[in-house]
PDB file of N, CA and C in Angstrom:
ATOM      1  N   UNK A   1       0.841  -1.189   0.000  1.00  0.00           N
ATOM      2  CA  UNK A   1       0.000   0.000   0.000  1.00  0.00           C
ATOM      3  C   UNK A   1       0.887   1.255   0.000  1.00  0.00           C
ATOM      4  N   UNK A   2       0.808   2.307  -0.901  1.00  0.00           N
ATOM      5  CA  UNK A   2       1.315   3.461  -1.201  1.00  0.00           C
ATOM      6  C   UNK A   2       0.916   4.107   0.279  1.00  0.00           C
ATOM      7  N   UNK A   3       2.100   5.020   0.427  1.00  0.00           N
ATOM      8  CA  UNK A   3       1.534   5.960   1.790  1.00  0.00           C
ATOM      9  C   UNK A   3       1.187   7.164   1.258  1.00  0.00           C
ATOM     10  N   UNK A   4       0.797   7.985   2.305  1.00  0.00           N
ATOM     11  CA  UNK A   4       0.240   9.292   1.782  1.00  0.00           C
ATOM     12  C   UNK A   4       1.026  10.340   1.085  1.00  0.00           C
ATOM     13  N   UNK A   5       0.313  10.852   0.185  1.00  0.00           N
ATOM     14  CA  UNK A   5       0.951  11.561  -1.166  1.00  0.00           C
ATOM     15  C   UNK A   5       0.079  12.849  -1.346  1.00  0.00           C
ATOM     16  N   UNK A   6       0.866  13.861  -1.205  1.00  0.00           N
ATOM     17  CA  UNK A   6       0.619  15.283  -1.155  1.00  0.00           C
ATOM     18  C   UNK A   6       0.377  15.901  -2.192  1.00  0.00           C
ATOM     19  N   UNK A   7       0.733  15.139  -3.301  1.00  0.00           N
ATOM     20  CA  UNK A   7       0.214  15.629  -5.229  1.00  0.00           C
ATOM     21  C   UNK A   7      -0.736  14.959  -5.178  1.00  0.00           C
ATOM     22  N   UNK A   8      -1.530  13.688  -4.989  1.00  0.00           N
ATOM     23  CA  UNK A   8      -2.265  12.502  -5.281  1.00  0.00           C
ATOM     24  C   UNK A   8      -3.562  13.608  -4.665  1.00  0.00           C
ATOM     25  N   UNK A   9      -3.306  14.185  -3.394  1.00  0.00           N
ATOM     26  CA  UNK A   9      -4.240  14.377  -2.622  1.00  0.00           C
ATOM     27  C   UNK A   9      -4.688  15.714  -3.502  1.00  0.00           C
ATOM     28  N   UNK A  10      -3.322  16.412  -3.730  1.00  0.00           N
ATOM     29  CA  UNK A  10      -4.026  17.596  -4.456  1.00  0.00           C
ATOM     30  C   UNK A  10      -5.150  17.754  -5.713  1.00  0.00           C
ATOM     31  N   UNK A  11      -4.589  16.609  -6.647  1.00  0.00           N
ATOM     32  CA  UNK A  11      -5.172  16.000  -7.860  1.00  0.00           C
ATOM     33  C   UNK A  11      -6.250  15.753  -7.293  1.00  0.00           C
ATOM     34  N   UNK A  12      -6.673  15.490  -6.359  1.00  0.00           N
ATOM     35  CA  UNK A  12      -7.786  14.989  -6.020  1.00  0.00           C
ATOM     36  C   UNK A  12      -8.695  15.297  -5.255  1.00  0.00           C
ATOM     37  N   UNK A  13      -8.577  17.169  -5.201  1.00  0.00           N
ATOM     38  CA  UNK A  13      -8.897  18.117  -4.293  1.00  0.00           C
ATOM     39  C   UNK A  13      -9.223  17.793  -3.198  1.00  0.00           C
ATOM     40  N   UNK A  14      -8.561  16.911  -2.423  1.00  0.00           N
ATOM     41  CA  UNK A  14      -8.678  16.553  -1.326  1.00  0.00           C
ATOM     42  C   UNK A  14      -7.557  17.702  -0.127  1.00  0.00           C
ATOM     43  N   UNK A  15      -6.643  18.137  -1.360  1.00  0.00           N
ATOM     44  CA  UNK A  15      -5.749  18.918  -0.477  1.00  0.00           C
ATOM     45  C   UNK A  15      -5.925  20.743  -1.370  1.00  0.00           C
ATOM     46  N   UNK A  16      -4.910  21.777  -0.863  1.00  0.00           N
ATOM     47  CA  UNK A  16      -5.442  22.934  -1.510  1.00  0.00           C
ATOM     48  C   UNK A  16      -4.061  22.839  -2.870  1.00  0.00           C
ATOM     49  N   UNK A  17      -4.024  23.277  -3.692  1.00  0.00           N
ATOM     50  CA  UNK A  17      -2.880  23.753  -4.735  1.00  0.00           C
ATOM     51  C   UNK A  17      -3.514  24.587  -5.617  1.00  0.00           C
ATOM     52  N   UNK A  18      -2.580  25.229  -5.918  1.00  0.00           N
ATOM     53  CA  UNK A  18      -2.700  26.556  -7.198  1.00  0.00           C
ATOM     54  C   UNK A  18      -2.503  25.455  -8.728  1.00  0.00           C
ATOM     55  N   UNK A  19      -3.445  25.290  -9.489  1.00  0.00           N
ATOM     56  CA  UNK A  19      -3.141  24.491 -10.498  1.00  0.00           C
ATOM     57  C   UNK A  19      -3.024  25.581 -11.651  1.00  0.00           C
ATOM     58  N   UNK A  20      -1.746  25.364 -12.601  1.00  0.00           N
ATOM     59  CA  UNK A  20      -1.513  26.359 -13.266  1.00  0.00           C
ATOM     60  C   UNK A  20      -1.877  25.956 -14.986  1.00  0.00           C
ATOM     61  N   UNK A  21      -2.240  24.707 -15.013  1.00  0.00           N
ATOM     62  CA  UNK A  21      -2.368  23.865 -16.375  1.00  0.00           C
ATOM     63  C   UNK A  21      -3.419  22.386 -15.628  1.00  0.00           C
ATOM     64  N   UNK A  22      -3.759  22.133 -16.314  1.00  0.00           N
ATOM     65  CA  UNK A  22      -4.879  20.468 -16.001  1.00  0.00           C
ATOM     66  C   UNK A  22      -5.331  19.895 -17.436  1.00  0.00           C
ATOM     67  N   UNK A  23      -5.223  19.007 -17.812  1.00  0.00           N
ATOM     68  CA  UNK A  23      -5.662  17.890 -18.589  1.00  0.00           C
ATOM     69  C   UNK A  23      -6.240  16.726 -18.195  1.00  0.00           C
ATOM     70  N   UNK A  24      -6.436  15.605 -18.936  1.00  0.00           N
ATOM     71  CA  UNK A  24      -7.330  14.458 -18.369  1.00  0.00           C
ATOM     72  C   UNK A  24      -5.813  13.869 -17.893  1.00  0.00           C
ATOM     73  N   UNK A  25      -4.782  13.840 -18.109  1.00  0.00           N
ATOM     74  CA  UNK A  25      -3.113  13.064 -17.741  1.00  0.00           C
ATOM     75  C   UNK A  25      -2.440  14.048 -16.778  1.00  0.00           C
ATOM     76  N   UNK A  26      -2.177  15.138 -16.824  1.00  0.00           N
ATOM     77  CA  UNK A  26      -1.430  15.894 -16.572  1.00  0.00           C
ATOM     78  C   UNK A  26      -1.838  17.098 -15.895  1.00  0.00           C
ATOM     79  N   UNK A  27      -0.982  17.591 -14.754  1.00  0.00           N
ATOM     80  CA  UNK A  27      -1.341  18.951 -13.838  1.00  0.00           C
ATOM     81  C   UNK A  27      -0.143  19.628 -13.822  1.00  0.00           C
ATOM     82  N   UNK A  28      -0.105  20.801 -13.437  1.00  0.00           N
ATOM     83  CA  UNK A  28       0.964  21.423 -13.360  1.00  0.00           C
ATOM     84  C   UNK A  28       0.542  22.414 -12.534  1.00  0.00           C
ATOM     85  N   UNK A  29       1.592  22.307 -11.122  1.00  0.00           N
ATOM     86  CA  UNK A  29       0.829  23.432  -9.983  1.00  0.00           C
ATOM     87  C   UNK A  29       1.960  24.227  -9.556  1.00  0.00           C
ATOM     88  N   UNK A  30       1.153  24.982  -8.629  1.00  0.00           N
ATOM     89  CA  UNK A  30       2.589  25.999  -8.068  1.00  0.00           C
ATOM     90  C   UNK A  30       3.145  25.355  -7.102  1.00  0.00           C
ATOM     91  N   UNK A  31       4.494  25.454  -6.886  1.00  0.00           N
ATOM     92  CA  UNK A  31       5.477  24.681  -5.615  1.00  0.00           C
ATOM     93  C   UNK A  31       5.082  25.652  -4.830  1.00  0.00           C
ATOM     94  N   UNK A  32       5.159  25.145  -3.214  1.00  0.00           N
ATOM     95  CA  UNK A  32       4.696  26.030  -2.453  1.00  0.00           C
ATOM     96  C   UNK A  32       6.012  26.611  -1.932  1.00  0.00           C
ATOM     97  N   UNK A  33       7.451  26.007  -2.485  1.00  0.00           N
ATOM     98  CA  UNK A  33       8.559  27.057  -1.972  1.00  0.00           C
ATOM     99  C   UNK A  33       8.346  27.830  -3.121  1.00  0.00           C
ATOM    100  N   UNK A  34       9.137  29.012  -2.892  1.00  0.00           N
ATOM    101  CA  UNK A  34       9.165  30.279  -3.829  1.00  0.00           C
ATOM    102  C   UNK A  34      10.855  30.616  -3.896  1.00  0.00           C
ATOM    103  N   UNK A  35      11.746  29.781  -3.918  1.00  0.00           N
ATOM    104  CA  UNK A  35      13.147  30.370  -4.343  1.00  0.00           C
ATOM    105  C   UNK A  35      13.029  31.251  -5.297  1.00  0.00           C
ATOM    106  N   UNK A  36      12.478  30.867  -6.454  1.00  0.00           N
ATOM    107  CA  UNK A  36      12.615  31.940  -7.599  1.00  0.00           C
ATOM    108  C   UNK A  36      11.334  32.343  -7.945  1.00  0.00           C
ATOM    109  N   UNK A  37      10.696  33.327  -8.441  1.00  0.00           N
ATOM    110  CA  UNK A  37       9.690  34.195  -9.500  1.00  0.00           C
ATOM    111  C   UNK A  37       8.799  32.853  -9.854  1.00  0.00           C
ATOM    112  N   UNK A  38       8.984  31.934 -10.564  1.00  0.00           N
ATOM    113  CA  UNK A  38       8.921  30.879 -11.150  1.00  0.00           C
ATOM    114  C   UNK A  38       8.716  29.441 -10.866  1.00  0.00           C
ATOM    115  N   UNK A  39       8.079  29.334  -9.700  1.00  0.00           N
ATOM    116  CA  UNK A  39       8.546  27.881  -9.489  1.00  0.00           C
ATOM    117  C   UNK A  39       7.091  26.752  -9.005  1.00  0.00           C
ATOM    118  N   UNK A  40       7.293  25.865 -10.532  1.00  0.00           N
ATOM    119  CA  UNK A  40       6.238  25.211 -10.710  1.00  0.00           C
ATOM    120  C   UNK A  40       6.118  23.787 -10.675  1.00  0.00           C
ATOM    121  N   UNK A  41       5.431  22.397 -10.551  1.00  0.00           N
ATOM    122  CA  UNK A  41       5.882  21.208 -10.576  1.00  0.00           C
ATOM    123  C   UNK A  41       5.055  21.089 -11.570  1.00  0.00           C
ATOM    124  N   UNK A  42       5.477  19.922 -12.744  1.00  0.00           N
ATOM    125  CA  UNK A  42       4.521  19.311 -13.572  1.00  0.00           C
ATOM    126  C   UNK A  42       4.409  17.611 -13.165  1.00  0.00           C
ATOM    127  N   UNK A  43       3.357  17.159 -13.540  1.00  0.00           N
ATOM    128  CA  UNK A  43       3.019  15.708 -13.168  1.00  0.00           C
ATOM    129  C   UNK A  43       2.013  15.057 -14.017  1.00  0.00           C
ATOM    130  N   UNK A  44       2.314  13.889 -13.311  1.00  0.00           N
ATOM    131  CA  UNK A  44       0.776  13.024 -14.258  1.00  0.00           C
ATOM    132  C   UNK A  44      -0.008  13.354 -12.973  1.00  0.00           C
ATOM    133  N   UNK A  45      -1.329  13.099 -13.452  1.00  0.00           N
ATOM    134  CA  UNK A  45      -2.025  13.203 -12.106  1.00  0.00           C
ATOM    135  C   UNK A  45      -2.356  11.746 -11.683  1.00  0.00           C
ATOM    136  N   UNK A  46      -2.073  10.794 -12.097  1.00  0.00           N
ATOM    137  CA  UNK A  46      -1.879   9.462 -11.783  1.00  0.00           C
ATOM    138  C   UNK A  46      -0.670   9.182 -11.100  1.00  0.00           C
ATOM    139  N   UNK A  47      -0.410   8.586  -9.833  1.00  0.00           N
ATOM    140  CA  UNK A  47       1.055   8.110  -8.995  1.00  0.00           C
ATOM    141  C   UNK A  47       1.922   7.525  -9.631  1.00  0.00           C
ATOM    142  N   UNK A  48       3.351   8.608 -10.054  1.00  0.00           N
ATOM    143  CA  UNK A  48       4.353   7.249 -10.526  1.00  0.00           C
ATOM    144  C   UNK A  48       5.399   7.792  -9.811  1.00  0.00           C
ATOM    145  N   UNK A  49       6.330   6.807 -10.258  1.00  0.00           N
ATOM    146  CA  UNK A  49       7.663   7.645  -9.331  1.00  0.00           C
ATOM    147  C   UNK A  49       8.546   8.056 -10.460  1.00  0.00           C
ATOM    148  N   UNK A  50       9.411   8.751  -9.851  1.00  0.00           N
ATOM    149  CA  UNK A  50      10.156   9.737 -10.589  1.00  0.00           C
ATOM    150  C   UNK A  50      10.872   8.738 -11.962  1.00  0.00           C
ATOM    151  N   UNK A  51      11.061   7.158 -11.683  1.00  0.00           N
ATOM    152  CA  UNK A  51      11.218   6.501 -13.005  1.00  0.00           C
ATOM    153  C   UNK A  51      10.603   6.607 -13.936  1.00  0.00           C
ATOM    154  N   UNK A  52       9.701   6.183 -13.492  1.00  0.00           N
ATOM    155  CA  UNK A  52       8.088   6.046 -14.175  1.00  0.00           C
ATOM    156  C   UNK A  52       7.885   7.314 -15.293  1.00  0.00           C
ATOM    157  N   UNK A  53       8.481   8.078 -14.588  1.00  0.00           N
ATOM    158  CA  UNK A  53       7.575   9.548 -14.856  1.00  0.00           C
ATOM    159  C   UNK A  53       8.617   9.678 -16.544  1.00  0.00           C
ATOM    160  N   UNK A  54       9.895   8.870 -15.870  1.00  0.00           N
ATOM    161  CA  UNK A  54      10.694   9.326 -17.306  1.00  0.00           C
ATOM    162  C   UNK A  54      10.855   8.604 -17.922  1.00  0.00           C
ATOM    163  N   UNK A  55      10.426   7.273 -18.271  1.00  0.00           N
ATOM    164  CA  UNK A  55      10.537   6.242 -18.864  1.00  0.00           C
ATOM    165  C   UNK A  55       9.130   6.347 -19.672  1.00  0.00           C
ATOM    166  N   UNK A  56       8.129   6.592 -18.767  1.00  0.00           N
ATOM    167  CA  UNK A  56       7.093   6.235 -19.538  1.00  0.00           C
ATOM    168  C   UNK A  56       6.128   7.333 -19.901  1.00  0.00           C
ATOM    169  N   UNK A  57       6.455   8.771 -19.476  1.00  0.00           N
ATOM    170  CA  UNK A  57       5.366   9.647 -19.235  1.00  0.00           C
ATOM    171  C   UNK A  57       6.186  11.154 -19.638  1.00  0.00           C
ATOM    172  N   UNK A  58       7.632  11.433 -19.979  1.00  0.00           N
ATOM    173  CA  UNK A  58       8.227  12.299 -20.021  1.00  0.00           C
ATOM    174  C   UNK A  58       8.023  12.914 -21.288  1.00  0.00           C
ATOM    175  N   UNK A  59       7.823  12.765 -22.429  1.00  0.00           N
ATOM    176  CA  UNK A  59       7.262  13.062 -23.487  1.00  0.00           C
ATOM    177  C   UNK A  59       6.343  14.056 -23.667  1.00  0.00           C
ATOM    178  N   UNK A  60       5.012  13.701 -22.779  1.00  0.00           N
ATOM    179  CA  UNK A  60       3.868  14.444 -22.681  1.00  0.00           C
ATOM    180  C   UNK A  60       4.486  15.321 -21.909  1.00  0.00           C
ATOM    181  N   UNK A  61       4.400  14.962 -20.480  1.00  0.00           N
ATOM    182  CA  UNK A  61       4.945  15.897 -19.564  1.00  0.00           C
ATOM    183  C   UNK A  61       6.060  16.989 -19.748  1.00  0.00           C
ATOM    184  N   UNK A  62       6.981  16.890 -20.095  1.00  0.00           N
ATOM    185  CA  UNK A  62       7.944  17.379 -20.669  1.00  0.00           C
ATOM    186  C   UNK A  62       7.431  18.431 -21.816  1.00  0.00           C
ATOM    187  N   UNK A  63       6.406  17.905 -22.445  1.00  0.00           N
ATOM    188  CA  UNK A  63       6.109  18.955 -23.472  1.00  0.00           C
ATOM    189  C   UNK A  63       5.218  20.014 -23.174  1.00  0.00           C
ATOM    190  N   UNK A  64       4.412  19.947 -21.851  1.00  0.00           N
ATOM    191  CA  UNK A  64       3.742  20.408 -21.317  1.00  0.00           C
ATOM    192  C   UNK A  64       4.468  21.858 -20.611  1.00  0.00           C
ATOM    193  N   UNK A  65       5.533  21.053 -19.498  1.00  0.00           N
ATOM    194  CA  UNK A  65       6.654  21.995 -19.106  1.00  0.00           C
ATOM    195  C   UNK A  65       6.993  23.064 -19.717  1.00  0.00           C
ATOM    196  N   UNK A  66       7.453  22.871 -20.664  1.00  0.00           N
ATOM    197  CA  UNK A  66       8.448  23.490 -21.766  1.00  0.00           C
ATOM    198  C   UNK A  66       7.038  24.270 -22.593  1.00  0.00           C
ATOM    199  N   UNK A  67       6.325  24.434 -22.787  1.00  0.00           N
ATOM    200  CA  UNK A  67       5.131  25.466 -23.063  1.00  0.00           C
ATOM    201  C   UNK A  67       5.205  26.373 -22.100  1.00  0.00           C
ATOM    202  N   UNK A  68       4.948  25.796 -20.758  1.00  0.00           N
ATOM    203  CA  UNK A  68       4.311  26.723 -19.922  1.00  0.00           C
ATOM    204  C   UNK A  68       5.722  27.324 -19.518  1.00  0.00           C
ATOM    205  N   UNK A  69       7.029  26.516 -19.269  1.00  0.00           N
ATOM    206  CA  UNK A  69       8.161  27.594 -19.004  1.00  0.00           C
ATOM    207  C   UNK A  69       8.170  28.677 -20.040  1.00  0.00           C
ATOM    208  N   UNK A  70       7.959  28.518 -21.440  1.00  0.00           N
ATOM    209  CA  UNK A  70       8.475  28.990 -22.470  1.00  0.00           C
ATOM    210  C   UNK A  70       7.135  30.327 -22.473  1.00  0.00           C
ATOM    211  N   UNK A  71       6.088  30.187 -22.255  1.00  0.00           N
ATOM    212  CA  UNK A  71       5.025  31.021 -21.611  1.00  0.00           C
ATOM    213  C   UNK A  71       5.503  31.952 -20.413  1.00  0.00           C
ATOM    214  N   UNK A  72       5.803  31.481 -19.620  1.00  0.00           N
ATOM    215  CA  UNK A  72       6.073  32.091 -18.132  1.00  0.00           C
ATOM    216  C   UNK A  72       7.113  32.822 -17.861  1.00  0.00           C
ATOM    217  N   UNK A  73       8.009  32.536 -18.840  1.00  0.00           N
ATOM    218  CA  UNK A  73       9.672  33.001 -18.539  1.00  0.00           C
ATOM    219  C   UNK A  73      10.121  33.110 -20.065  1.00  0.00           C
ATOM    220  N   UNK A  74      10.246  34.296 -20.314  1.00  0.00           N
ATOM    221  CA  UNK A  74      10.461  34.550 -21.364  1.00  0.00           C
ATOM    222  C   UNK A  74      12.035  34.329 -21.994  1.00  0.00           C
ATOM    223  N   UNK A  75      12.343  34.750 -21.037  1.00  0.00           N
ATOM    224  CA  UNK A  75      14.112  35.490 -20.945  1.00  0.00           C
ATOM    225  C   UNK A  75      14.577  33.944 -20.610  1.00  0.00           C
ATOM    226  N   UNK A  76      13.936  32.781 -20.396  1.00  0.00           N
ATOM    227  CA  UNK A  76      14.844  31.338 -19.863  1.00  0.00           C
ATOM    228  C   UNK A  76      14.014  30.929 -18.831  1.00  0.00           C
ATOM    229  N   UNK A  77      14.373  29.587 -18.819  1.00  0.00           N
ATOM    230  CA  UNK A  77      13.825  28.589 -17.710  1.00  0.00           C
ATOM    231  C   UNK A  77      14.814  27.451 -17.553  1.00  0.00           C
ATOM    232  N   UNK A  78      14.779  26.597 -16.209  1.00  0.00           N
ATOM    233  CA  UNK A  78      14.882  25.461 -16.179  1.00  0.00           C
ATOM    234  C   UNK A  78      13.736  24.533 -15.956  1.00  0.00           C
ATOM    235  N   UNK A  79      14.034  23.258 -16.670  1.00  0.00           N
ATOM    236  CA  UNK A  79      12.956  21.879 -16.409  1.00  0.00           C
ATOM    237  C   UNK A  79      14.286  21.089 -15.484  1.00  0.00           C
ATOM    238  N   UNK A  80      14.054  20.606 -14.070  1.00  0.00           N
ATOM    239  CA  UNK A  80      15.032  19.419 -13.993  1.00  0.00           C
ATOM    240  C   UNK A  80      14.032  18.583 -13.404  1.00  0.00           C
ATOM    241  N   UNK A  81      14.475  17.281 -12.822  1.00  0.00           N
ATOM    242  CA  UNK A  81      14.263  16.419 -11.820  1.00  0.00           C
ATOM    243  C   UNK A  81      14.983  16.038 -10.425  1.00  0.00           C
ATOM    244  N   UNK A  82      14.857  15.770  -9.496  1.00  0.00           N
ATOM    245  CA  UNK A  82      15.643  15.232  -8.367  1.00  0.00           C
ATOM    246  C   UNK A  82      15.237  13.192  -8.282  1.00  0.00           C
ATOM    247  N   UNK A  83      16.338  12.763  -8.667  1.00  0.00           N
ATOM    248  CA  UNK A  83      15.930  11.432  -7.930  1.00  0.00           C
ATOM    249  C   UNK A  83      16.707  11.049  -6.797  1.00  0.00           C
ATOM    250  N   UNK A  84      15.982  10.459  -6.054  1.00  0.00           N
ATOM    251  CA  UNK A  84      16.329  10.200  -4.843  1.00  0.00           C
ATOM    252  C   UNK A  84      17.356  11.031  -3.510  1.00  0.00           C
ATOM    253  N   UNK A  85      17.369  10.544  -2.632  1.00  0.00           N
ATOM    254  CA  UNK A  85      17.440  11.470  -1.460  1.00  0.00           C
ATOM    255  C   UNK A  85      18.617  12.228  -1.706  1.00  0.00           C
ATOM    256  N   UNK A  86      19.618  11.654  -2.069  1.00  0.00           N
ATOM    257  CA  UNK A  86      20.822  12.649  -2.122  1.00  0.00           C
ATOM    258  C   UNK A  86      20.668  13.953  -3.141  1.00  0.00           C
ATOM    259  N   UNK A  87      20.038  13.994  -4.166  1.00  0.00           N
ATOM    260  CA  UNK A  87      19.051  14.821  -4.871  1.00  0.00           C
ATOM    261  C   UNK A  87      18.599  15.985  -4.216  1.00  0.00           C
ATOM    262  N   UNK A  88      17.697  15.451  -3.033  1.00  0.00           N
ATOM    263  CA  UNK A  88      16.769  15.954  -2.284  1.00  0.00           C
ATOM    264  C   UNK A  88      15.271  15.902  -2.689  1.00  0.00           C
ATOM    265  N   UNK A  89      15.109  14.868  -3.637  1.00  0.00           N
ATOM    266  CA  UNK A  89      13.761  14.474  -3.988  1.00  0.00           C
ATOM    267  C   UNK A  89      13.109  14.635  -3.145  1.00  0.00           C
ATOM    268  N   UNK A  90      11.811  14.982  -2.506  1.00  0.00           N
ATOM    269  CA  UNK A  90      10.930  14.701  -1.381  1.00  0.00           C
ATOM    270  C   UNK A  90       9.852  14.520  -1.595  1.00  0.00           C
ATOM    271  N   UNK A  91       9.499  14.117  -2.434  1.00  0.00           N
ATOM    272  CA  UNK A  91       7.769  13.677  -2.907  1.00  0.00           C
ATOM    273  C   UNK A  91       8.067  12.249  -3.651  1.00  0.00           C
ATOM    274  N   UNK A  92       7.857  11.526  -3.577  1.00  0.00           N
ATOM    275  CA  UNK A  92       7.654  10.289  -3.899  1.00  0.00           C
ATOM    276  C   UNK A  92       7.164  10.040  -5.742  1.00  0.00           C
ATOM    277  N   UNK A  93       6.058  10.968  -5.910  1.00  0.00           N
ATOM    278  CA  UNK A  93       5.430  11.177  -7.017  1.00  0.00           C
ATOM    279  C   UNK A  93       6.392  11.610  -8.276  1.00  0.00           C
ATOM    280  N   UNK A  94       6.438  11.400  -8.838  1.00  0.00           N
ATOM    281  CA  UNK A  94       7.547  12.208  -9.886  1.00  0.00           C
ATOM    282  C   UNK A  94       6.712  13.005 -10.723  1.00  0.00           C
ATOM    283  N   UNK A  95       7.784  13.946 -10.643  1.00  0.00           N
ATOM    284  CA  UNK A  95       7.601  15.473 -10.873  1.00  0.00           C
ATOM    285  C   UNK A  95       8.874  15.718 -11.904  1.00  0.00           C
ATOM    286  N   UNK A  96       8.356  17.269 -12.774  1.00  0.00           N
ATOM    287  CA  UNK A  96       9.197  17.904 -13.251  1.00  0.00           C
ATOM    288  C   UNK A  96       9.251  19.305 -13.029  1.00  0.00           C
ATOM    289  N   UNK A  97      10.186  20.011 -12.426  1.00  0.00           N
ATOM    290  CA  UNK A  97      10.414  21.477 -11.598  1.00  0.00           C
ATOM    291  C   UNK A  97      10.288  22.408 -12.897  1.00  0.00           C
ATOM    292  N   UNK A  98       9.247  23.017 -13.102  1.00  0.00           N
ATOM    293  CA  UNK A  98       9.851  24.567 -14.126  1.00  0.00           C
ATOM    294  C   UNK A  98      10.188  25.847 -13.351  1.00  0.00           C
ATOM    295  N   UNK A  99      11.790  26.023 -13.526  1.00  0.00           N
ATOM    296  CA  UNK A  99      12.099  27.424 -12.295  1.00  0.00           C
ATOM    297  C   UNK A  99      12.205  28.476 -13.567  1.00  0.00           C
ATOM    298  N   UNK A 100      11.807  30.240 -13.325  1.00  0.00           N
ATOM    299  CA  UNK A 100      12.323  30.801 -14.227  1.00  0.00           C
ATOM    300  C   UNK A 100      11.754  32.004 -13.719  1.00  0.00           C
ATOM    301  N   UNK A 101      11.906  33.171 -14.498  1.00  0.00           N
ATOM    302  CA  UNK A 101      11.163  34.552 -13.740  1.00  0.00           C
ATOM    303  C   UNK A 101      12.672  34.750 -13.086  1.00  0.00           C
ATOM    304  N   UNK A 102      13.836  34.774 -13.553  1.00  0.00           N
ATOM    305  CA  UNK A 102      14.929  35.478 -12.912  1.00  0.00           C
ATOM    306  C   UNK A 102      16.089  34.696 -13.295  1.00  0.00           C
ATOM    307  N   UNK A 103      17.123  35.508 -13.368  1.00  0.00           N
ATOM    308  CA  UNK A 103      18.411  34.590 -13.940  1.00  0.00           C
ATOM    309  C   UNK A 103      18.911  33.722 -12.647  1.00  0.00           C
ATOM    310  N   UNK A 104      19.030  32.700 -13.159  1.00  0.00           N
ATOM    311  CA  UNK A 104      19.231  31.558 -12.358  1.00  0.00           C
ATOM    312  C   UNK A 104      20.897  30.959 -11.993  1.00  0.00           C
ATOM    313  N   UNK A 105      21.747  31.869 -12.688  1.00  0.00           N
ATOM    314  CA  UNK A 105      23.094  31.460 -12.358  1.00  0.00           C
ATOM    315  C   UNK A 105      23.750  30.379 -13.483  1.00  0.00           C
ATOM    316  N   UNK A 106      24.554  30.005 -13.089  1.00  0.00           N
ATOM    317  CA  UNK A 106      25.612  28.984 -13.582  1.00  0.00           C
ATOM    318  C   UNK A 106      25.127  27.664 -12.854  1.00  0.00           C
ATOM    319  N   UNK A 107      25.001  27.539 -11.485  1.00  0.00           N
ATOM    320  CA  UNK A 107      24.357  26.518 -11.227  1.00  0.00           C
ATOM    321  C   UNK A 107      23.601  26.620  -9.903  1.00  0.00           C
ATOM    322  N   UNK A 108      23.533  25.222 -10.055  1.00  0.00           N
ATOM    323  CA  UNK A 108      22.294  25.358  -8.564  1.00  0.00           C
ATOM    324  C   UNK A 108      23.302  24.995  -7.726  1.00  0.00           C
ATOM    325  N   UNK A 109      22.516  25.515  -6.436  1.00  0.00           N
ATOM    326  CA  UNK A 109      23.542  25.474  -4.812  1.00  0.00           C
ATOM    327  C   UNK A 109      22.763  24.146  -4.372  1.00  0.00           C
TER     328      UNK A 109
END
């Protein structure tokens, strides 16, 4: 049995999120940190994990991203992923981050 999941719940207005895009596959909401101007998660709205998400679902998703970064942030964006803990993944669900709305550096800290 899957444990509790904080996108699953959102998808499923069981919890609150800012949804910035929705399809019958796919959501794309606001992260509730705010490091940058910009900062959004995309997903299936079905549970996969961050494999999943790129093996079998990155295509759509990914193309989804890359609209709405390319919408949102004119001047540049990033799409990445985190897998696993050393990462700092913390959602179970796999996700794709769109950061942008400000120059973002050379790299991430």
């Amino acid at each position: 049995m899957r444990q509790y999941c904080v996108f699953c719940n959102i998808v499923a207005g069981r919890e609150p999120g800012t949804v910035v895009y929705e399809d019958d596959d796919v959501i794309v909401i606001q992260n509730i940190l705010r490091w940058v101007p910009v900062m959004l998660l995309a997903m299936t709205k079905e549970h996969t994990t961050q494999d999943e998400l790129w093996s079998e679902h990155i295509a759509k998703v990914g193309k989804i991203a890359h609209q709405i970064g390319a919408q949102l942030c004119p001047g540049g964006y990033r799409l990445l992923s985190n897998f696993g803990y050393n990462a700092m993944q913390s959602q179970e669900h796999g996700h794709l981050h769109i950061l942008g709305g400000t120059f973002l550096g050379h790299y991430v800290g």
